[in-house]
C-alpha atoms as a PDB file:
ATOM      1  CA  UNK A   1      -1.831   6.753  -1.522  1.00  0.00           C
ATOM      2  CA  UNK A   2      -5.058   6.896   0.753  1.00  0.00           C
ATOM      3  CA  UNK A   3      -5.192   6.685   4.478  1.00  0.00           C
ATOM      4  CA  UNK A   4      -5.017   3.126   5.678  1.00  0.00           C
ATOM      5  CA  UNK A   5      -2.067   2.226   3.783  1.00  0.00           C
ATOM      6  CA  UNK A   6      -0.519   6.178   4.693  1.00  0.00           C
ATOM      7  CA  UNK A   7      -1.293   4.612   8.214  1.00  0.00           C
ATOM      8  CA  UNK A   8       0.707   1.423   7.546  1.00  0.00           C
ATOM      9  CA  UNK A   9       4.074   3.102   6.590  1.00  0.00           C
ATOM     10  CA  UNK A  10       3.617   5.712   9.608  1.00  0.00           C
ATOM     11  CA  UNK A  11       3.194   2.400  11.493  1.00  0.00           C
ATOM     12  CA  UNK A  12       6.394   1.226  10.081  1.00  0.00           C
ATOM     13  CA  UNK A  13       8.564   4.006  10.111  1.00  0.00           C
ATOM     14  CA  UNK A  14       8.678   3.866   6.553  1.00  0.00           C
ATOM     15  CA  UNK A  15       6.751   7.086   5.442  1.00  0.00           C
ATOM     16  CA  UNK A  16       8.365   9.777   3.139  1.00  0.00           C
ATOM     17  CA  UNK A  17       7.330  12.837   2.440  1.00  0.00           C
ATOM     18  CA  UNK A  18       6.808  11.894  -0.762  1.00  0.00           C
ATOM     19  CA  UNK A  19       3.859   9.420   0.728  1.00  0.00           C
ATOM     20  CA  UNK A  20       2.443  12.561   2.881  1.00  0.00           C
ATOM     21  CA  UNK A  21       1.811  14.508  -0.440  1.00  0.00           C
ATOM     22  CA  UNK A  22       0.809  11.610  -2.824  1.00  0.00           C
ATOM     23  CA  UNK A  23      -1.874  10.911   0.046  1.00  0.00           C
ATOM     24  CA  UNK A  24      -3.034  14.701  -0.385  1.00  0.00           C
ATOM     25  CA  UNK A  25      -3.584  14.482  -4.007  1.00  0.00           C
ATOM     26  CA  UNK A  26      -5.180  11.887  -3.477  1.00  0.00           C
ATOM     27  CA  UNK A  27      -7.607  13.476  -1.361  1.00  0.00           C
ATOM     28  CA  UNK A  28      -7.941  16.247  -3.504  1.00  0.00           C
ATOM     29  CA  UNK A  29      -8.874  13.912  -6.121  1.00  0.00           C
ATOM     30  CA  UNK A  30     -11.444  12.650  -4.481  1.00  0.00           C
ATOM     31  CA  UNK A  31     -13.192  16.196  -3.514  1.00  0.00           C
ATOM     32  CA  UNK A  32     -11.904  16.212   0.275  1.00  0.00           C
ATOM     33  CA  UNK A  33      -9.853  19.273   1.176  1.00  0.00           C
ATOM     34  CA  UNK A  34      -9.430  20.954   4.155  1.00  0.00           C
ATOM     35  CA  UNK A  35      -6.657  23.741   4.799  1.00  0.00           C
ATOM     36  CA  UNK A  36      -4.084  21.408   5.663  1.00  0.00           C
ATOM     37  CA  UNK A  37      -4.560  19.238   3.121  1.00  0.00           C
ATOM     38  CA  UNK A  38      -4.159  21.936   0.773  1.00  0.00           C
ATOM     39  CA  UNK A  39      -0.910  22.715   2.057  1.00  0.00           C
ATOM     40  CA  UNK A  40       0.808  19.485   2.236  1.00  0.00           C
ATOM     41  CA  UNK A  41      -0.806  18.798  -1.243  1.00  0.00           C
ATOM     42  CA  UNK A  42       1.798  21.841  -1.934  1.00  0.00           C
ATOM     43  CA  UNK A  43       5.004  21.069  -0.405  1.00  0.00           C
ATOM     44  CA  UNK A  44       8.210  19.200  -2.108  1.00  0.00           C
ATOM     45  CA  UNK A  45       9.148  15.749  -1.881  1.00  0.00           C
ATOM     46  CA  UNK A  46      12.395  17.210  -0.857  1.00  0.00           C
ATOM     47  CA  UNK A  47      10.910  19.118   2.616  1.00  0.00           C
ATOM     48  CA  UNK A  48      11.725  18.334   5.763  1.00  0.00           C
ATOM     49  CA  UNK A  49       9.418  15.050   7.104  1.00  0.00           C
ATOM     50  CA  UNK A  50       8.788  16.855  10.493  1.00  0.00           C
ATOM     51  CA  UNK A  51       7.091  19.908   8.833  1.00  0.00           C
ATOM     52  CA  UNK A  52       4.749  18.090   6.560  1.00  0.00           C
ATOM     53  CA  UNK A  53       3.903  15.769   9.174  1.00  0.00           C
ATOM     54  CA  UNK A  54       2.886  18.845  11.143  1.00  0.00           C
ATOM     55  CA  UNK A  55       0.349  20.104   8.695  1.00  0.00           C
ATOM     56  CA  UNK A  56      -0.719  16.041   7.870  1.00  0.00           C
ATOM     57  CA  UNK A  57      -1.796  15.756  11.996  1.00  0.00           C
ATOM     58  CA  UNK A  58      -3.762  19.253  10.980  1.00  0.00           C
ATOM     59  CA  UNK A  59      -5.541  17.544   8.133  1.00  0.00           C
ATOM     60  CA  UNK A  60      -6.451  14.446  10.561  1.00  0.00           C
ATOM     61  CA  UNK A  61      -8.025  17.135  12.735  1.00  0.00           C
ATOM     62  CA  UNK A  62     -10.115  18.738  10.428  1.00  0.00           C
ATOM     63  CA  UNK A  63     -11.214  16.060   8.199  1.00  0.00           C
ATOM     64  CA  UNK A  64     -12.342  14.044  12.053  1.00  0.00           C
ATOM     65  CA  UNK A  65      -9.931  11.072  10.866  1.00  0.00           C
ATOM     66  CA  UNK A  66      -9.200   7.905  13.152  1.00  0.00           C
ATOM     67  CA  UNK A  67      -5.841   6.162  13.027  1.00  0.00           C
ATOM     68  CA  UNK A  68      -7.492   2.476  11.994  1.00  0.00           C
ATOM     69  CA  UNK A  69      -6.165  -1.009  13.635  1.00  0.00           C
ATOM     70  CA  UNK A  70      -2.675  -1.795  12.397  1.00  0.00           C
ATOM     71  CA  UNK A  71      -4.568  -4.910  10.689  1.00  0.00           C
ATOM     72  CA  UNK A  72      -6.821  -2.598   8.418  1.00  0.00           C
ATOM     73  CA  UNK A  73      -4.026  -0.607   7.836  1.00  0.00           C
ATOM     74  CA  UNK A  74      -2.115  -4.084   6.845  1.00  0.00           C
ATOM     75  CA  UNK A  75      -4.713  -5.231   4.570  1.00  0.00           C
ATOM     76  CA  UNK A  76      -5.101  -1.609   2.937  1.00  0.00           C
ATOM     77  CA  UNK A  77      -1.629  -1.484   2.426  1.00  0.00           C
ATOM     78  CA  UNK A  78      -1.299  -4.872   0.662  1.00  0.00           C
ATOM     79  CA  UNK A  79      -4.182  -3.432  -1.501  1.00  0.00           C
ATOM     80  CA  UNK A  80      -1.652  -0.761  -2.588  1.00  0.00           C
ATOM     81  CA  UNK A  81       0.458  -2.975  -3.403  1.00  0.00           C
ATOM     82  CA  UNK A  82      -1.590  -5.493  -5.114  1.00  0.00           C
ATOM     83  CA  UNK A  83      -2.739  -2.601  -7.093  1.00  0.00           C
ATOM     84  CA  UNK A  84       1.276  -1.849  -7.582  1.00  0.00           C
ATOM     85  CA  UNK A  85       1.680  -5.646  -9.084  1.00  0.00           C
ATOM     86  CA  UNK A  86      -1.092  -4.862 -11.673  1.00  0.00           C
ATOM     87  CA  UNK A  87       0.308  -1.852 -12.832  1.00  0.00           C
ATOM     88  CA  UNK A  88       3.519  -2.999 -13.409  1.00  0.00           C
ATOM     89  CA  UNK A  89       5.353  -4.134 -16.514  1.00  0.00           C
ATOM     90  CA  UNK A  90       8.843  -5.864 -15.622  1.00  0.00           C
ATOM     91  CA  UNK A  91       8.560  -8.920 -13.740  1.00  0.00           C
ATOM     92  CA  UNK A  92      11.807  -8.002 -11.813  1.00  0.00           C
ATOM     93  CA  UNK A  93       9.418  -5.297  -9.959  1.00  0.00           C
ATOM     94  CA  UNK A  94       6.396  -8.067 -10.097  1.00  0.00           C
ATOM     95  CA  UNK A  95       8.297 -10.736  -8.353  1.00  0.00           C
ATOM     96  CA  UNK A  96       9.600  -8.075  -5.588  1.00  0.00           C
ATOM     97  CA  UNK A  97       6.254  -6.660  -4.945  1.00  0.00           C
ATOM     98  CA  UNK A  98       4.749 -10.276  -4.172  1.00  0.00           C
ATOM     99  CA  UNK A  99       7.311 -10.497  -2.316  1.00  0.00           C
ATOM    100  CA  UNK A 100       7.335  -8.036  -0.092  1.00  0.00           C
ATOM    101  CA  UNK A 101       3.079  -8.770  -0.067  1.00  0.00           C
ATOM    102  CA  UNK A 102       4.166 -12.580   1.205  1.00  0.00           C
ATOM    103  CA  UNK A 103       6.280 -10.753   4.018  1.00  0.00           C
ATOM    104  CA  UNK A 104       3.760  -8.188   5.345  1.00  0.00           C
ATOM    105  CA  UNK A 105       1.207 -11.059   5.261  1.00  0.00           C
ATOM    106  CA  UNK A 106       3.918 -13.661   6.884  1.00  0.00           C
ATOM    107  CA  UNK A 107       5.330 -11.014   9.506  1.00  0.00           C
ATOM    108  CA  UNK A 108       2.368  -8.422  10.336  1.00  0.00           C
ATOM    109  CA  UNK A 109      -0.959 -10.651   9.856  1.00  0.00           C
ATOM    110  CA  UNK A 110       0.957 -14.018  10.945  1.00  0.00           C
ATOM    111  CA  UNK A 111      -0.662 -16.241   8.049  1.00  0.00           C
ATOM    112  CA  UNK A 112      -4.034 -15.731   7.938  1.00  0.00           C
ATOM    113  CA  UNK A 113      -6.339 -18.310   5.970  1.00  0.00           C
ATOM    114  CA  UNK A 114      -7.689 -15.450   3.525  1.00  0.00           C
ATOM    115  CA  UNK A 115      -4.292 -14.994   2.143  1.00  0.00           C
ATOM    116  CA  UNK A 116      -2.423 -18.417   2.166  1.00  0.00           C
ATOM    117  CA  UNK A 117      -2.852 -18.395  -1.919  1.00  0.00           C
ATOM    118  CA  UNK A 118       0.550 -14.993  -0.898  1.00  0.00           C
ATOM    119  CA  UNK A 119       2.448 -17.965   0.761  1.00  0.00           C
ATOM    120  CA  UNK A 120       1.879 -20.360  -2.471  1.00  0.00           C
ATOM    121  CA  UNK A 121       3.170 -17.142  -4.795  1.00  0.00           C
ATOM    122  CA  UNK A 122       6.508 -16.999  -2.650  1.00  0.00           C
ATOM    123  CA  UNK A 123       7.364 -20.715  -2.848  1.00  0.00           C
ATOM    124  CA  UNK A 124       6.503 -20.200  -6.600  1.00  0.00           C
ATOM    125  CA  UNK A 125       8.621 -18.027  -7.470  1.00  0.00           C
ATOM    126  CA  UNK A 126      11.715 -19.344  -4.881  1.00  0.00           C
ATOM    127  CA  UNK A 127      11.197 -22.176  -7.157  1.00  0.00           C
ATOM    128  CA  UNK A 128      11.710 -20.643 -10.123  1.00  0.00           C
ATOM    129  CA  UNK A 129      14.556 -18.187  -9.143  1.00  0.00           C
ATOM    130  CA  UNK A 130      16.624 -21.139  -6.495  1.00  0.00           C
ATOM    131  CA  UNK A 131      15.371 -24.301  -7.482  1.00  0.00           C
ATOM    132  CA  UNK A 132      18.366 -26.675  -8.431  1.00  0.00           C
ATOM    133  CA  UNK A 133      16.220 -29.513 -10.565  1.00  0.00           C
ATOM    134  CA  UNK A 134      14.762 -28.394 -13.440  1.00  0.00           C
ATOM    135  CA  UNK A 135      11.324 -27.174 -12.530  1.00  0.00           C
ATOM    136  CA  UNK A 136       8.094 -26.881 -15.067  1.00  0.00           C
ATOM    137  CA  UNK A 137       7.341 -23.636 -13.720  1.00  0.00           C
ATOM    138  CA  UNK A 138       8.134 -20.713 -16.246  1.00  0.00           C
ATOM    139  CA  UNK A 139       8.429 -17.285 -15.803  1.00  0.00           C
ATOM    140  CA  UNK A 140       5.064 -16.034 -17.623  1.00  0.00           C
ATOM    141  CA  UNK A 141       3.279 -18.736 -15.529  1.00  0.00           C
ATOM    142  CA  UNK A 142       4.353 -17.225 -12.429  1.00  0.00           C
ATOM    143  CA  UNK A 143       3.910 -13.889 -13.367  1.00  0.00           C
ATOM    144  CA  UNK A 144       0.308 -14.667 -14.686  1.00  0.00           C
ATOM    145  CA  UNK A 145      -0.541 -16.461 -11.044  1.00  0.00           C
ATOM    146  CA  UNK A 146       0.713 -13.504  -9.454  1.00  0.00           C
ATOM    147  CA  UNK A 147      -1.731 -10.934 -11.719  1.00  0.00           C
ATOM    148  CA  UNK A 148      -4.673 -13.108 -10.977  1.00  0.00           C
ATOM    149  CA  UNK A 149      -3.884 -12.769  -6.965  1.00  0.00           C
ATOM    150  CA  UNK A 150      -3.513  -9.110  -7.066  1.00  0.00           C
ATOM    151  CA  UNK A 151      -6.777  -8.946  -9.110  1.00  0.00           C
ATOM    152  CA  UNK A 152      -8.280 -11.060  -6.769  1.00  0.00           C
ATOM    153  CA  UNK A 153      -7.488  -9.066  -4.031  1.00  0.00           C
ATOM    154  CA  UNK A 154      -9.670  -6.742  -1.978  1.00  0.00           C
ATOM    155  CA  UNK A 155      -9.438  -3.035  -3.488  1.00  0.00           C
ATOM    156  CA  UNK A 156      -7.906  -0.632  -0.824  1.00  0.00           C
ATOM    157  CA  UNK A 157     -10.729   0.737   1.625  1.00  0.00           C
ATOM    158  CA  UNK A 158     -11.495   4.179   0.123  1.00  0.00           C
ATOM    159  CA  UNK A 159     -10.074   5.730   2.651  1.00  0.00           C
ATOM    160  CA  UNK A 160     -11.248   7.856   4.870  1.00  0.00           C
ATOM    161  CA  UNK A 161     -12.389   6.379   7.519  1.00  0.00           C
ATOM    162  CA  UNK A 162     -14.780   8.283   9.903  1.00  0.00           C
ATOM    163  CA  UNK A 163     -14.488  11.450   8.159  1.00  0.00           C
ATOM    164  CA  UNK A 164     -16.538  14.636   7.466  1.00  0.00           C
ATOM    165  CA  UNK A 165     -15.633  15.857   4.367  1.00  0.00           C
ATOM    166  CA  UNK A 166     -14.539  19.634   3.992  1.00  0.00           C
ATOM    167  CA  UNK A 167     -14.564  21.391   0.370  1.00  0.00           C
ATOM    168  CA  UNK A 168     -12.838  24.234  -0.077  1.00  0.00           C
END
């Protein structure tokens, strides 16, 4: 996971420590390292939250990173997941990640004009899943719409934003 959408899910309340160490590999896979990152790149998803969050405000220190606006963070984050959408194979997991896209844009970015083609994937697929007269939508349509949005859609800002980079 890299940094803006990391940001998003602190943001939210929604960050694991799972998300804390994927973000660290991450790093490390790009060349960036710094003490802390080398530590939290070592912990289990099962630790304690509190103690890799610890060593993650450590890494933020030493790699000079900014917290970015809650709308980069937003937009990153939908990257993530539009990246998510393209990855995956079963259009149960498809149709729930455009999903959840259509809510972060409808509840955190209030409908912006960029990304009204989110609010036409939603009513898409509401009318294929609760639409009581028969509809000439099909599922592979849908699906298909939703692979060209994600594709479509801005890659995830790599990253790092205001950074010096520290290799170990």
């Amino acid at each position: 996971m890299k940094t803006n959408a990391l940001f998003y899910k602190i943001q939210k309340r929604t960050v694991t420590t799972k998300d804390y160490v994927n973000w660290s590999h991450n790093l490390l896979a790009n060349d960036i390292s710094s003490p802390s990152v080398n530590i939290v790149s070592s912990i289990s998803y099962n630790e304690s939250i509190f103690e890799v969050e610890v060593y993650f405000k450590r890494a933020l220190q030493e790699l000079s990173i900014q917290a970015p606006t809650i709308e980069t963070c937003t937009r990153d984050y939908l990257g993530y997941l539009a990246a998510k959408i393209l990855e995956a194979n079963s259009h149960s997991a498809i149709f729930d990640l455009a999903y959840m896209m259509y809510r972060i844009i409808a509840s955190d970015l209030d409908y912006p004009d960029d990304l009204m083609e989110w609010y036409e994937v939603s009513e898409l697929i509401d009318q294929l899943r609760y639409s009581v007269e028969p509809t000439e939508l099909n599922e592979e349509e849908v699906i298909s719409r939703i692979k060209i949005e994600a594709s479509n859609y801005p890659v995830e800002q790599n990253v790092h934003t205001s950074q010096s980079t520290n290799k170990d």
